[in-house]
Protein backbone atom coordinates (compact mmCIF):
# COMPACT_ATOMS: atom_id res chain seq x y z
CA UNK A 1 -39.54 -28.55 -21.92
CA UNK A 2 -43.00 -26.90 -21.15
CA UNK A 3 -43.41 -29.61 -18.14
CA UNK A 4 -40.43 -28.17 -16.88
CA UNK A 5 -41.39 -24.43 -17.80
CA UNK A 6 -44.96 -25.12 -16.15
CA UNK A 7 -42.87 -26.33 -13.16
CA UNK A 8 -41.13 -23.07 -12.68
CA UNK A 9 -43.57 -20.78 -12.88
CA UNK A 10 -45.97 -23.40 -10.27
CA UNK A 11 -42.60 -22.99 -8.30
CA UNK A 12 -42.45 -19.25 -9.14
CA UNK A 13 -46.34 -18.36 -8.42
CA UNK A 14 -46.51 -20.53 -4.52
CA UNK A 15 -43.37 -18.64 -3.95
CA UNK A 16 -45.44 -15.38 -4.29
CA UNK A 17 -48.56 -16.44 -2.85
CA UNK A 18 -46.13 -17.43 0.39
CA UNK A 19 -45.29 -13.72 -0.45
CA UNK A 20 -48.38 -12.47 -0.55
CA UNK A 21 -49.26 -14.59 2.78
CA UNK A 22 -46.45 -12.80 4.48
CA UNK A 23 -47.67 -9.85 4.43
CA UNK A 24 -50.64 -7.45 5.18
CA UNK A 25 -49.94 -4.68 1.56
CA UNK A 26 -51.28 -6.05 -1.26
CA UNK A 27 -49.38 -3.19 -2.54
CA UNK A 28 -46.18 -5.05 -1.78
CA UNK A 29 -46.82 -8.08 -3.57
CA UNK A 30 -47.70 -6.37 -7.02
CA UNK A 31 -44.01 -4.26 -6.70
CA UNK A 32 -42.42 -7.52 -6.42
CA UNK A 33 -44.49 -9.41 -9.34
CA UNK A 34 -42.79 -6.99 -11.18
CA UNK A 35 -39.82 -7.93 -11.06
CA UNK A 36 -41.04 -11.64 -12.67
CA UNK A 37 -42.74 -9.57 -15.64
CA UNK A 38 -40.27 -6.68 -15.88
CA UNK A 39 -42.68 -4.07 -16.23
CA UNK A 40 -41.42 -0.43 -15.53
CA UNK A 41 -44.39 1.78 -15.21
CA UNK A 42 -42.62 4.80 -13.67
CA UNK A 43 -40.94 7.05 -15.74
CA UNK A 44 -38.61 9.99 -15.69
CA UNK A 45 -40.26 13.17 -17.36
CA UNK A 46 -36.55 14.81 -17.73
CA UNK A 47 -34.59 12.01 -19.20
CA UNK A 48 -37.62 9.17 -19.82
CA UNK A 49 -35.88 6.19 -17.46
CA UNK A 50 -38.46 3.85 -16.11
CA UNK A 51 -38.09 2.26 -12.79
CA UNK A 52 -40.66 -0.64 -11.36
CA UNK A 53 -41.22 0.94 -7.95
CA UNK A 54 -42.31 4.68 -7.65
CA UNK A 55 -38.98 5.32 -4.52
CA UNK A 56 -36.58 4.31 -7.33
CA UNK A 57 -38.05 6.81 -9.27
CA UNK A 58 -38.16 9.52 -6.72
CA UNK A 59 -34.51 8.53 -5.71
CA UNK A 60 -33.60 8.78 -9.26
CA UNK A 61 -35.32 12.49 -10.03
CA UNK A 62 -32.44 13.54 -7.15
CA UNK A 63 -29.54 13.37 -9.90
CA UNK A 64 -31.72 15.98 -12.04
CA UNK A 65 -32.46 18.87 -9.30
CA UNK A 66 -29.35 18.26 -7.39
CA UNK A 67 -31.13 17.49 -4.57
CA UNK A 68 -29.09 16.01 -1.81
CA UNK A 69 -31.26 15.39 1.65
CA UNK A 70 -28.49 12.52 3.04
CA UNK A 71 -25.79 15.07 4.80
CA UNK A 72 -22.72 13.44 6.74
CA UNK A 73 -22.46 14.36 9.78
CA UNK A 74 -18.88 13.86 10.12
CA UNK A 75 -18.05 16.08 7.19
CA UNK A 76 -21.21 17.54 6.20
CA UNK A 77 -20.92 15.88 2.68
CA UNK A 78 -23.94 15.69 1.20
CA UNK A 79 -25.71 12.65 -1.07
CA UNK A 80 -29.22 11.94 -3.34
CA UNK A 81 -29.67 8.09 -1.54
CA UNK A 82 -29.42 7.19 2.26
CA UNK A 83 -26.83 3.75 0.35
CA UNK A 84 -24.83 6.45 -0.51
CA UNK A 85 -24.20 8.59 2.59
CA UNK A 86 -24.46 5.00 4.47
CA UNK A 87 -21.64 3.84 2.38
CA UNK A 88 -19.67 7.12 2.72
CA UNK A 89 -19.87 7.41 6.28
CA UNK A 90 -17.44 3.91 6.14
CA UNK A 91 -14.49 6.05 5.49
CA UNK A 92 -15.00 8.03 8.34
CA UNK A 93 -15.12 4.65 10.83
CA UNK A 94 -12.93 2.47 8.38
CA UNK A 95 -15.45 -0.32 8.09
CA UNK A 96 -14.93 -2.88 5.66
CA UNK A 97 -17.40 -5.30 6.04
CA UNK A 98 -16.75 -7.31 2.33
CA UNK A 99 -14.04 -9.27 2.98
CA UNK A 100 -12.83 -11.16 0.16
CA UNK A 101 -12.90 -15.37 0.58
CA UNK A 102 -9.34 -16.04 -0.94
CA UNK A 103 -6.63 -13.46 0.91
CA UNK A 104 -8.52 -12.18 3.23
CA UNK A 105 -8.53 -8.58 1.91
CA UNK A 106 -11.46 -6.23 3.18
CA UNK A 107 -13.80 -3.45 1.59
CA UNK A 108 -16.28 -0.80 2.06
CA UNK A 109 -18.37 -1.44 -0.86
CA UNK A 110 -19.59 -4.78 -2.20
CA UNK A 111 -18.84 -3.58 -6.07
CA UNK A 112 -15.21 -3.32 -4.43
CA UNK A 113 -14.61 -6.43 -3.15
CA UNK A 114 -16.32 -7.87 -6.70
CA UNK A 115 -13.79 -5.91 -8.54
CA UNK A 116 -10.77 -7.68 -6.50
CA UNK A 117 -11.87 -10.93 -7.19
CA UNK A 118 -11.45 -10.93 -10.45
CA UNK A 119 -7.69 -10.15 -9.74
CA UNK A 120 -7.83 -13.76 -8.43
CA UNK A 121 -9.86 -15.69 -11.36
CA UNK A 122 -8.09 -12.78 -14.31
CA UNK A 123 -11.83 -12.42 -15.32
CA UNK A 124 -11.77 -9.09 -17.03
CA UNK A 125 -15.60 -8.82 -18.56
CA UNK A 126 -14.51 -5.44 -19.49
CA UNK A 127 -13.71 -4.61 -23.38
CA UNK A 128 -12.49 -1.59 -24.98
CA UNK A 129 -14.16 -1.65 -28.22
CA UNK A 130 -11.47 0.20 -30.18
CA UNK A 131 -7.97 -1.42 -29.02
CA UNK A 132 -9.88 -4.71 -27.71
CA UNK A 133 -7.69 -4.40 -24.53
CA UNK A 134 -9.62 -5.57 -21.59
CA UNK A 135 -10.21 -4.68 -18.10
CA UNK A 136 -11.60 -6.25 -14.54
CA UNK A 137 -13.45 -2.82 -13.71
CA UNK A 138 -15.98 -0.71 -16.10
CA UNK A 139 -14.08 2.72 -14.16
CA UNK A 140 -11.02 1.47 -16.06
CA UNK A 141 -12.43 0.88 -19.04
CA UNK A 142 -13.95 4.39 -19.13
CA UNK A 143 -10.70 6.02 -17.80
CA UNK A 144 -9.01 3.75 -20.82
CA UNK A 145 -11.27 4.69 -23.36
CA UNK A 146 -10.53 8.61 -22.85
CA UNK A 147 -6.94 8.21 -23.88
CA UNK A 148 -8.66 7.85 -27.37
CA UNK A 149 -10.87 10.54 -27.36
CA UNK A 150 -8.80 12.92 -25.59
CA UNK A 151 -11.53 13.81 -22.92
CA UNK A 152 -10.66 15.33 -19.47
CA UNK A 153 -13.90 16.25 -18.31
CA UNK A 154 -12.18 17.31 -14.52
CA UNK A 155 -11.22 20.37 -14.31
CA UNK A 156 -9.07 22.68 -11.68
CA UNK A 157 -10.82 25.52 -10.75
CA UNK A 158 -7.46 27.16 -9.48
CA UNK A 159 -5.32 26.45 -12.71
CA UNK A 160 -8.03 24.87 -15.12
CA UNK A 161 -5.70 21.53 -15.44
CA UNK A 162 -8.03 19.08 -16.90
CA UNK A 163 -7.48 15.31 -16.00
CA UNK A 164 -9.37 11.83 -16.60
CA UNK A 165 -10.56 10.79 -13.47
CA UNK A 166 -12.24 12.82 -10.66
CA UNK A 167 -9.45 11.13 -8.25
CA UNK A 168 -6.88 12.62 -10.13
CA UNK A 169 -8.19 15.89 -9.81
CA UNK A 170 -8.63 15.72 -6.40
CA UNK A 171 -5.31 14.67 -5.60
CA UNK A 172 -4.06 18.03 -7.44
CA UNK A 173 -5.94 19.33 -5.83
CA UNK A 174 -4.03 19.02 -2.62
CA UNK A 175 -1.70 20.48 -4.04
CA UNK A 176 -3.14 23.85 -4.04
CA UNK A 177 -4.65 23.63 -0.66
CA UNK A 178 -1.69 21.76 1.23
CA UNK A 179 -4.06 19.28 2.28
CA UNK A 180 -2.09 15.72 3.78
CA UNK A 181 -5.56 14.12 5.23
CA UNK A 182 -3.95 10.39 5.75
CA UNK A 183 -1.94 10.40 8.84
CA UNK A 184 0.36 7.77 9.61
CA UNK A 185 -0.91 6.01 13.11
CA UNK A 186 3.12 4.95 13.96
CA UNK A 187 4.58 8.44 13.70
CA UNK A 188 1.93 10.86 12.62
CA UNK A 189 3.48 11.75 9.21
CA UNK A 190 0.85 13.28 7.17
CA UNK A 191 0.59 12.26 3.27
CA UNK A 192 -1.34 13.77 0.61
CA UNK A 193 -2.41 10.78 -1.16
CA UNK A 194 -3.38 7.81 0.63
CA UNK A 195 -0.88 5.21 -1.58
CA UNK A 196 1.93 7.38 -0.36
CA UNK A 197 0.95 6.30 3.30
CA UNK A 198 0.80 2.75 2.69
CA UNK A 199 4.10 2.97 0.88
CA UNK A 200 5.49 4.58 4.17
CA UNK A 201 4.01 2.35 6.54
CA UNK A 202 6.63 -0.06 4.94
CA UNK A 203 9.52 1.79 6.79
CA UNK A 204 7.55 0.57 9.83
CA UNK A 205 6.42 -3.00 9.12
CA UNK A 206 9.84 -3.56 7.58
CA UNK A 207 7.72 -5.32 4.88
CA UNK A 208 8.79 -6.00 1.19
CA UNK A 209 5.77 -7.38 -0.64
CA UNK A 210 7.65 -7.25 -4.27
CA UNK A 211 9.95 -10.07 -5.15
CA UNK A 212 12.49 -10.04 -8.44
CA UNK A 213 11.44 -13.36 -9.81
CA UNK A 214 15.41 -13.73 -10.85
CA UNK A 215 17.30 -13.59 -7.80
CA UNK A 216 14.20 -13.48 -4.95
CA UNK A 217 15.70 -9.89 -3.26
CA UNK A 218 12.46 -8.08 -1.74
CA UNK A 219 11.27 -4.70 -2.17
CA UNK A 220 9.02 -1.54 -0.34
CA UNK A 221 7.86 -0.62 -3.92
CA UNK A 222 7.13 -1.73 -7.03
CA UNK A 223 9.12 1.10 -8.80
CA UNK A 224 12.55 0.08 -7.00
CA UNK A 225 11.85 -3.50 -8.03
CA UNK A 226 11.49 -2.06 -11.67
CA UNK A 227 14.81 -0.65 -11.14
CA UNK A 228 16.24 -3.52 -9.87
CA UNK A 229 15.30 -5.94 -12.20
CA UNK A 230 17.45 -3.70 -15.13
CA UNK A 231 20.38 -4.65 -13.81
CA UNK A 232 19.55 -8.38 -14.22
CA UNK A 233 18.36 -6.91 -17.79
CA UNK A 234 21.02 -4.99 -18.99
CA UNK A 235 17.74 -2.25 -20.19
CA UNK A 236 18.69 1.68 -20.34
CA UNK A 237 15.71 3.02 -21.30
CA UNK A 238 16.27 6.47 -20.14
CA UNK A 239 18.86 8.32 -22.58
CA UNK A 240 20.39 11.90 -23.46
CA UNK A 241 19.28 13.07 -26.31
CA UNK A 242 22.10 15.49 -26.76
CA UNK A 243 25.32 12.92 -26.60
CA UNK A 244 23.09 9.51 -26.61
CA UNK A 245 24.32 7.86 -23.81
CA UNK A 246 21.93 5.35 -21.95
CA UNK A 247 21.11 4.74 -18.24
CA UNK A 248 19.34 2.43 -16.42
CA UNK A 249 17.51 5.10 -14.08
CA UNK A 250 15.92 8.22 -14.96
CA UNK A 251 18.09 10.04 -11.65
CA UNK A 252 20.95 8.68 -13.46
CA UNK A 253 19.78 10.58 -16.81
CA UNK A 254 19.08 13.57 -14.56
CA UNK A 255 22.47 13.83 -13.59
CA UNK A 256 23.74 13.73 -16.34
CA UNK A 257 22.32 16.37 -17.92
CA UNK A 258 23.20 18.83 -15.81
CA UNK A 259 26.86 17.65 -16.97
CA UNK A 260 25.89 19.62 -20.43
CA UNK A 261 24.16 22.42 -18.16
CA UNK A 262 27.10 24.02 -16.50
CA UNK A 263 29.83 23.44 -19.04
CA UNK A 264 30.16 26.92 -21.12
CA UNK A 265 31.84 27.80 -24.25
CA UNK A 266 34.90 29.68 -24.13
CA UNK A 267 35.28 33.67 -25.61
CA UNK A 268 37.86 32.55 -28.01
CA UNK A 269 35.96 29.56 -29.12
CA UNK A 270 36.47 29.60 -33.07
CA UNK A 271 33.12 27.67 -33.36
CA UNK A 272 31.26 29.88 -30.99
CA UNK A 273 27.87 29.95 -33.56
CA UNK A 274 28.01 25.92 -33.77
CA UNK A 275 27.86 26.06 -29.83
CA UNK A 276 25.52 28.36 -29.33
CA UNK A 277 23.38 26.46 -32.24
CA UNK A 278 23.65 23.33 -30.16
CA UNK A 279 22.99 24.95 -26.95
CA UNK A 280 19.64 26.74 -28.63
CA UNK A 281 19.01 23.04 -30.06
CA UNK A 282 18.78 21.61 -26.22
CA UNK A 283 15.17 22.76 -25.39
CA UNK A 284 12.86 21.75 -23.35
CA UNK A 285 10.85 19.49 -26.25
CA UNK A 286 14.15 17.46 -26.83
CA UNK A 287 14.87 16.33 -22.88
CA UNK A 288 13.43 12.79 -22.35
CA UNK A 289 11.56 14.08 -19.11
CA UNK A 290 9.34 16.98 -19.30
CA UNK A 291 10.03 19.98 -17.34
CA UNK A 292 6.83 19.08 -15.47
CA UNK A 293 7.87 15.56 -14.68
CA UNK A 294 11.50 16.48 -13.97
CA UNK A 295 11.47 19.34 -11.98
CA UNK A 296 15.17 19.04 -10.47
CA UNK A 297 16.01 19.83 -14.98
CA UNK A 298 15.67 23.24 -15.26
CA UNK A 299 15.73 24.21 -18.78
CA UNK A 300 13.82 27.78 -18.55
CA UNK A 301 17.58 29.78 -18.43
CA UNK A 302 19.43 28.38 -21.24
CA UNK A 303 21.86 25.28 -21.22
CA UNK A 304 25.86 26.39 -22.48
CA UNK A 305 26.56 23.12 -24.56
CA UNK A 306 30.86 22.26 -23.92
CA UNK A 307 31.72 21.50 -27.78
CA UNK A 308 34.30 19.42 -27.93
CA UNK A 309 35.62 20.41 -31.19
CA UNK A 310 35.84 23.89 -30.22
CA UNK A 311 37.77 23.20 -26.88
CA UNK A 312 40.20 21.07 -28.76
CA UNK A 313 41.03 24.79 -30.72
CA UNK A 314 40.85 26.57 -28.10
CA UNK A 315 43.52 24.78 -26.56
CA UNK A 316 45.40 24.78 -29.62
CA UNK A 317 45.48 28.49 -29.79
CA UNK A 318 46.54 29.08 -25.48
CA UNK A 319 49.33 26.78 -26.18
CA UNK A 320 50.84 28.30 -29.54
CA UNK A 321 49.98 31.86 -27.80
CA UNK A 322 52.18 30.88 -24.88
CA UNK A 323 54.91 29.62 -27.19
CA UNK A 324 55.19 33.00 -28.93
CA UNK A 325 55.60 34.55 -25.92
């Protein structure tokens, strides 16, 4: 065991006096012993992180004074390290230079590509230590582990809606400034979100990556295959919480509803105040879909319940009134 220790370091030390021999800095040599001993003599006076090499340090003090010397000069964006702006400037030119071994796919960023292979092996190092669910990527662990604590550090600073992720917020944030920045090279549409453009580059291609695994028909999106694969199924997870009936499709649900919407309740209804109880009862809180994520529902004027029990007398009393006559 020490033989072979004692043979590493030999190893170790006439790789850095070949180092050493290389080169003309002295300097040079000692920054790179250190990573052998691990010594960090460099530290932060604001938050105390050491660093082995006095630029890491400098490059680090950046993310303290908000100094940002690396400007884009496509954009203007600004960064702390010349890795970052380097790395930015990619999504200007669309260079992808990590390309990954097994389909073929391509990246800007090296931690990218390492991410997607792990979709390949279904490595996920990644452990939420209050569920124990795991993940490929440490940004969805963090994103995961806010649905615990509640946090949504990103804030709107039109309405002050707070989300998880800083890519959430910027996507609202389109939505205030009208902003579609990914074109579509076919016929120019302009989307908003850059998963909505590869979704309609489908209509194009003509291509149908997502296969039901019962009957093989192909699909544009993963959503539609959802919807497909219910009728194989038999699932209605969408249902009215007024009369109970299920459907298989939320726009199924949705038109429903607006089948209690427009019926009203007749003047000589003898159970008027049971109506108008149930018609009070159908707010907002009890519709499966939130006003927010149903917008075509609108609940903000009041929904005239038909009763069914009241109709029935109502009927009752037209026909005897016509008989007396």
């Amino acid at each position: 065991m020490e033989q072979r220790h004692s043979a590493q370091l030999g190893t170790r030390r006439k790789q850095c006096d070949q180092y050493a021999n290389s080169t003309n800095h002295t300097g040079n040599l000692t920054q790179h012993q250190r990573t052998h001993t691990g010594e960090k003599p460099f530290k932060c006076t604001v938050c105390e992180e050491t660093f082995s090499q006095l630029p890491h340090l400098t490059i680090h003090q950046r993310t303290h004074i908000g100094d940002k010397p690396f400007r884009c000069t496509s954009c203007s964006k600004a960064f702390a390290r010349s890795s970052h702006l380097k790395i930015h400037q990619r999504t200007h030119t669309g260079e992808k230079p990590f390309k990954c071994s097994v389909c073929g796919k391509a990246f800007a960023k090296a931690s990218y590509l390492q991410g997607h292979q792990r979709t390949h092996t279904g490595e996920k190092p990644f452990r939420c230590p209050l569920c124990g669910k795991a993940f490929a990527q440490s940004r969805d662990l963090r994103s995961h582990q806010r649905t615990h604590t509640g946090e949504k550090p990103f804030k709107c600073s039109v309405c002050e809606k707070s989300f998880t992720e800083s890519s959430y917020l910027k996507k609202h944030h389109r939505t205030h400034t009208g902003e579609k920045p990914f074109k579509c090279t076919v016929c120019e549409k302009a989307f908003a979100q850059s998963s909505i453009l590869q979704s309609h580059q489908r209509t194009h291609t003509g291509e149908k990556p997502y296969n039901c695994t019962l009957c093989g028909k192909a699909f544009t999106w993963p959503s539609v295959l959802q919807s497909h694969q219910r009728t194989h199924t038999g699932e209605k997870p969408f249902k009215c919480t007024l009369c109970g009936k299920a459907f298989s499709q939320l726009a199924h649900l949705q038109r429903h509803q607006r089948t209690h919407r427009h019926q009203t309740i007749p003047k000589e209804c003898g159970l008027k105040s049971t109506c108008e109880s149930q018609s009070t009862a159908m707010s907002p809180s009890l519709l499966k879909q939130e006003p927010e994520e149903n917008p075509s529902l609108d609940t903000s004027k009041g929904i005239n319940v038909k009763c069914e029990e009241a109709n029935v007398k109502y009927e009752e009393t037209t026909v005897k009134s016509k008989e007396v006559k």
